[in-house]
C-alpha atoms as a PDB file:
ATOM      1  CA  UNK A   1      72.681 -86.380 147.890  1.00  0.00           C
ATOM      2  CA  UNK A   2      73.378 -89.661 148.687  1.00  0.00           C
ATOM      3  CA  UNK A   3      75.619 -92.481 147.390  1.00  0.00           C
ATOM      4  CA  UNK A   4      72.529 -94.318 146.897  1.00  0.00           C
ATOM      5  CA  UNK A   5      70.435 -92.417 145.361  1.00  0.00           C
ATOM      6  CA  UNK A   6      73.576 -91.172 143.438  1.00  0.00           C
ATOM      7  CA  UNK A   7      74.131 -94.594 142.244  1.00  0.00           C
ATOM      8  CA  UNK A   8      70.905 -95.332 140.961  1.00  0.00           C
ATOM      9  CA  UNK A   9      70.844 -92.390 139.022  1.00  0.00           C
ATOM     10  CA  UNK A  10      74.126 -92.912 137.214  1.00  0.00           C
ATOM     11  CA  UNK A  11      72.359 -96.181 136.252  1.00  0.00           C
ATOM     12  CA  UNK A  12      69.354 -93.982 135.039  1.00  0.00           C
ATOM     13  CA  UNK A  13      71.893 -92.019 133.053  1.00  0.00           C
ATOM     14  CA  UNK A  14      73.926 -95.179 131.324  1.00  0.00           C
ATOM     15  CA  UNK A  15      70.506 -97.376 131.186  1.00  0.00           C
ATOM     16  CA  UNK A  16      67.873 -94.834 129.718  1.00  0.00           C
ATOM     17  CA  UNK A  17      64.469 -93.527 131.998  1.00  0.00           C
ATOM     18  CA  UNK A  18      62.254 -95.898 131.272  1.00  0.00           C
ATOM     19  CA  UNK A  19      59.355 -93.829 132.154  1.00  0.00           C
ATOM     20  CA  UNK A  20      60.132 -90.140 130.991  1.00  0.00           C
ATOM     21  CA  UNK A  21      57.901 -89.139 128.969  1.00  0.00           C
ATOM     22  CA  UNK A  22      54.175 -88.234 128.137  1.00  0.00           C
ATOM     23  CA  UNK A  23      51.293 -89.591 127.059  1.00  0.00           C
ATOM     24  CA  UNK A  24      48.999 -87.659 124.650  1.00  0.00           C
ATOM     25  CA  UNK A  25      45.129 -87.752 126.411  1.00  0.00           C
ATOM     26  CA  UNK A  26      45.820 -89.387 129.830  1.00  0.00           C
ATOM     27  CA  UNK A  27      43.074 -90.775 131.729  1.00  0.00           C
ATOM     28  CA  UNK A  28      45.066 -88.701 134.774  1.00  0.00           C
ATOM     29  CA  UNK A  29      47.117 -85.911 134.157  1.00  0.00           C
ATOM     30  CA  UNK A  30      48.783 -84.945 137.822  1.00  0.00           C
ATOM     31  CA  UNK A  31      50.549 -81.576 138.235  1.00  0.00           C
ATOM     32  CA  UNK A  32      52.672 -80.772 140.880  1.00  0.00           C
ATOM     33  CA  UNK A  33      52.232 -77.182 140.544  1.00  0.00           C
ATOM     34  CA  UNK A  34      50.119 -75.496 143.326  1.00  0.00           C
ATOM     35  CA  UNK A  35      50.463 -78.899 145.495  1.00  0.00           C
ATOM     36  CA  UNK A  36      53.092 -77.941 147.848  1.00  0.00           C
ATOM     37  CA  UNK A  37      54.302 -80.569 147.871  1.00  0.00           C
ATOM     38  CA  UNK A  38      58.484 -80.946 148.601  1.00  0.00           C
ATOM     39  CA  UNK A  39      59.356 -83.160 145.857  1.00  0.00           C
ATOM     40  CA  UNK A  40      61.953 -81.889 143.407  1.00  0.00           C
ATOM     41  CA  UNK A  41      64.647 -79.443 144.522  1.00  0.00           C
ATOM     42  CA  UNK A  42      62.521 -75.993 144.529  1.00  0.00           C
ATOM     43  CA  UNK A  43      58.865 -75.559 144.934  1.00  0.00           C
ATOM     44  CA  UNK A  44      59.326 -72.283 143.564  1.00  0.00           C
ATOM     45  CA  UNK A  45      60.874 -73.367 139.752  1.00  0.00           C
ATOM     46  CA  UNK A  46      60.756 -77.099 139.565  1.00  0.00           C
ATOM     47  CA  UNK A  47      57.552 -79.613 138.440  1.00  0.00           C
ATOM     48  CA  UNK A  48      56.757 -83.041 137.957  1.00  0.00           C
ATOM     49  CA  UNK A  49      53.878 -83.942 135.382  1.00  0.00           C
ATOM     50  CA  UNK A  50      52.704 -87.371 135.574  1.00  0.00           C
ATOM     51  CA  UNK A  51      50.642 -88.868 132.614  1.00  0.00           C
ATOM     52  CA  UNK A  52      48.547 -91.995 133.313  1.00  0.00           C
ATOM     53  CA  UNK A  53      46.741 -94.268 130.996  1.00  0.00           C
ATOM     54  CA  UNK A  54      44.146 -96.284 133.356  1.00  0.00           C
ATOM     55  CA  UNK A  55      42.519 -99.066 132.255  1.00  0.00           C
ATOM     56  CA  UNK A  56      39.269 -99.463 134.511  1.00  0.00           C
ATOM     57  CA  UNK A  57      40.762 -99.041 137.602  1.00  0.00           C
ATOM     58  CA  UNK A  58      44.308-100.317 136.767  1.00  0.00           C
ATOM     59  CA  UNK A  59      47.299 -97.964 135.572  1.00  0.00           C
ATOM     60  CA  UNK A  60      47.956 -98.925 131.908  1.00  0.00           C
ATOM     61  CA  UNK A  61      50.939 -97.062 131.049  1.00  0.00           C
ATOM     62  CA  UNK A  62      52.534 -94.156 133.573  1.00  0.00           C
ATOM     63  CA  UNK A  63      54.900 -91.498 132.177  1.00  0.00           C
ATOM     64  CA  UNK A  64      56.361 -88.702 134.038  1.00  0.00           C
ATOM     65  CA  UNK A  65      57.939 -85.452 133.162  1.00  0.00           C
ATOM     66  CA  UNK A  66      60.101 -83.252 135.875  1.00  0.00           C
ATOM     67  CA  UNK A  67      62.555 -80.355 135.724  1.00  0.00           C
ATOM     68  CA  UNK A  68      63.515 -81.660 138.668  1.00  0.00           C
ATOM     69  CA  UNK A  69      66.707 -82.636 140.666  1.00  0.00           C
ATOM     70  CA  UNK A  70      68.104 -86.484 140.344  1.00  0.00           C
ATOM     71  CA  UNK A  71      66.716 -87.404 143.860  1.00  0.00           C
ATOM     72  CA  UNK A  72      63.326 -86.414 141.949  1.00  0.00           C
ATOM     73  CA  UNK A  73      64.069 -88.240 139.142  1.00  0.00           C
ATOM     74  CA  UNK A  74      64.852 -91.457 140.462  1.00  0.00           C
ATOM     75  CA  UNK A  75      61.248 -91.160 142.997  1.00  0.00           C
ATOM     76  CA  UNK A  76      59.280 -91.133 139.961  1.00  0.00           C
ATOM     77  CA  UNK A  77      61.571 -94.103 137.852  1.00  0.00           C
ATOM     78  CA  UNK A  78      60.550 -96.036 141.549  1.00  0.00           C
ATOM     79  CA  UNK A  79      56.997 -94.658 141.745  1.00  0.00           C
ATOM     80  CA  UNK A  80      56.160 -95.235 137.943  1.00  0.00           C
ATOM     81  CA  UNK A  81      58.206 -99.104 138.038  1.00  0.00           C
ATOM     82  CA  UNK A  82      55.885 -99.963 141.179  1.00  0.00           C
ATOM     83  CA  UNK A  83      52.563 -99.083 139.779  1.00  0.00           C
ATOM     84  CA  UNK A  84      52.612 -99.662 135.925  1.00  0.00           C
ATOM     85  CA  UNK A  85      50.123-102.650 135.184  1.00  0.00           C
ATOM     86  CA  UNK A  86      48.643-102.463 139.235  1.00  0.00           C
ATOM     87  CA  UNK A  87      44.894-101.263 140.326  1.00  0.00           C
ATOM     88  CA  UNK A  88      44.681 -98.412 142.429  1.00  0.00           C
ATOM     89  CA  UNK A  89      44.368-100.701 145.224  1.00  0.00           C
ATOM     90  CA  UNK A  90      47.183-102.448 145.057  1.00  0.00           C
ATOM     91  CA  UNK A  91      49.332 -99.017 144.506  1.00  0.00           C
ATOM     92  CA  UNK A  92      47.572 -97.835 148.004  1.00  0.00           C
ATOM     93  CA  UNK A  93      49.494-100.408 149.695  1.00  0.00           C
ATOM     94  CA  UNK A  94      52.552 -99.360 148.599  1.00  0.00           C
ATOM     95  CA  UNK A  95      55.154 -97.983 151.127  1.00  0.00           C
ATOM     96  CA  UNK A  96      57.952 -95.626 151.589  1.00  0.00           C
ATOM     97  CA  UNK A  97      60.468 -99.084 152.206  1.00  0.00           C
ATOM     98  CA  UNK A  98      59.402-100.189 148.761  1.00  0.00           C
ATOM     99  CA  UNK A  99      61.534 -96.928 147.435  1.00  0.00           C
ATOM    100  CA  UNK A 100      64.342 -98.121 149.757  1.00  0.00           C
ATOM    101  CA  UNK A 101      64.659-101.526 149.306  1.00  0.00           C
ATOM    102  CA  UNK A 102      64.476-100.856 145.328  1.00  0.00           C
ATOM    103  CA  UNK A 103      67.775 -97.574 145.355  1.00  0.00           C
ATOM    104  CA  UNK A 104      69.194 -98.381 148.517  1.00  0.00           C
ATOM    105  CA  UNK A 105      68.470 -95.118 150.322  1.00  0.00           C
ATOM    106  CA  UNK A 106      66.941 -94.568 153.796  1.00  0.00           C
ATOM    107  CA  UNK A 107      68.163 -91.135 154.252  1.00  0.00           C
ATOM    108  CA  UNK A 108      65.633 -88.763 155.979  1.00  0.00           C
ATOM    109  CA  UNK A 109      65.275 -86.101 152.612  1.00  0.00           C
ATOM    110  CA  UNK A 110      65.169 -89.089 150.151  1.00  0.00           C
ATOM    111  CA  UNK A 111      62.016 -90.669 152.611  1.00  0.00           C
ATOM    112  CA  UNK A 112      60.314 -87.375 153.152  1.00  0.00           C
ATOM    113  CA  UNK A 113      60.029 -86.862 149.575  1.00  0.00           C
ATOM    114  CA  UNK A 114      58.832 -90.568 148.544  1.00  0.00           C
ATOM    115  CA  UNK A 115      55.867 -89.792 151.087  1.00  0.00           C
ATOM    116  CA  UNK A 116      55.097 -86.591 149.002  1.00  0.00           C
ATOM    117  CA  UNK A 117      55.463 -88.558 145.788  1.00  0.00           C
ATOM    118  CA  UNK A 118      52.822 -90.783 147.304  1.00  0.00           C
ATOM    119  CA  UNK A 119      50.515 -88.432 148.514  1.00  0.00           C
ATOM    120  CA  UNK A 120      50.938 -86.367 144.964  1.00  0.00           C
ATOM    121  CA  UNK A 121      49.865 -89.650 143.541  1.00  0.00           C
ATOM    122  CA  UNK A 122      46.963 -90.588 146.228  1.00  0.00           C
ATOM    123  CA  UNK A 123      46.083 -86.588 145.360  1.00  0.00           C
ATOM    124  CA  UNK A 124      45.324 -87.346 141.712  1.00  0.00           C
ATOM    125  CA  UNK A 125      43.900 -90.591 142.310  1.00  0.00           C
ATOM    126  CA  UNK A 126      40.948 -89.285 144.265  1.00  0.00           C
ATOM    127  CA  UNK A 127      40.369 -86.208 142.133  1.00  0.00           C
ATOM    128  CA  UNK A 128      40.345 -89.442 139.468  1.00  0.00           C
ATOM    129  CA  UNK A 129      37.944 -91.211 141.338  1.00  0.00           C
ATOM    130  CA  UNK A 130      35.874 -88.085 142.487  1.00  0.00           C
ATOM    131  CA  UNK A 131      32.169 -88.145 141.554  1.00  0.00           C
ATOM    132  CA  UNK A 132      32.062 -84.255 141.627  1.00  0.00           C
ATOM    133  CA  UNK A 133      34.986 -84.147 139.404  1.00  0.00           C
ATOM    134  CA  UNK A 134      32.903 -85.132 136.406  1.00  0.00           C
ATOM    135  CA  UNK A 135      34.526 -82.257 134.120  1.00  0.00           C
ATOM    136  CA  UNK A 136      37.970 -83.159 135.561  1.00  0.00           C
ATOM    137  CA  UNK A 137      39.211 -80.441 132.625  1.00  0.00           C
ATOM    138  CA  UNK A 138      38.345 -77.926 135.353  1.00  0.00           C
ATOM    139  CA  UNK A 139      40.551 -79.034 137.788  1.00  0.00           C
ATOM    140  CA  UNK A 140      43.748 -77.045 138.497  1.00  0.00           C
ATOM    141  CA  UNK A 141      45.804 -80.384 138.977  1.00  0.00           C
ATOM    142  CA  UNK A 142      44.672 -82.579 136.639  1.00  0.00           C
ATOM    143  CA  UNK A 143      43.507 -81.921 133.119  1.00  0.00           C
ATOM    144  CA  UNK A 144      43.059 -84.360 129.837  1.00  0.00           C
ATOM    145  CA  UNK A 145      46.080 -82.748 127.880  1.00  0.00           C
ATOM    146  CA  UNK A 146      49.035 -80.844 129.734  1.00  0.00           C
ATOM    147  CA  UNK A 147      49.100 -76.782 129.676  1.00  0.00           C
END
């Protein structure tokens, strides 16, 4: 891991994560589960649930919860920070350099997972915005309430 990404986290650790958590009936649930997706440490044991109140078409409140690695952890502190209180326009703007210029990392594993953070999101968003998805319930990746 590193020094960056190492720092930040130790921050995370003395400061409190602002965003860990859940949300009881999200408008979006996203589970990483089944997305193969490289984002925490093991695709095999480790998952990220991310909780989203929208409001219209604007994220109202985000919460995530991981058993995930701290790289992991301090993605989704960045991801959740940069798209509280935006629309789902403004979020599809956002880059991988928005990650970097926020912990200081540009390493090549820290980038590669922001993109998969992004496209987990982007994922979840258009299952969101679906018109077949009318009983989103259904959906393997994104439910009302958590299993």
């Amino acid at each position: 891991m590193d020094e960056a990404v190492i720092k930040y986290y130790r921050g995370l650790l003395k400061n409190g994560f602002q965003y860990a958590g859940s949300l009881e009936n999200p408008s979006i649930f996203i589970n990483s589960v089944g997305e193969n997706l490289p984002i925490c440490g093991s695709l095999s044991r480790d998952y990220v649930h991310i909780f989203i109140q929208m409001e219209g078409q604007q994220i109202e409140t985000i919460k995530y919860l991981c058993t995930c690695d701290p790289t992991a952890n301090v993605i989704f502190e960045i991801l959740c920070h940069l798209t509280e209180g935006k629309t789902i326009q403004e979020i599809k703007k956002i880059k991988v350099e928005a990650f970097s210029a926020i912990c200081g990392s540009r390493q090549q594993d820290f980038v590669k997972r922001v993109g998969n953070a992004l496209e987990l999101l982007t994922r979840g968003f258009k299952r969101y915005l679906s018109p077949q998805a009318v009983d989103i319930s259904q959906s393997q990746n994104i439910s009302p309430t958590p299993n």
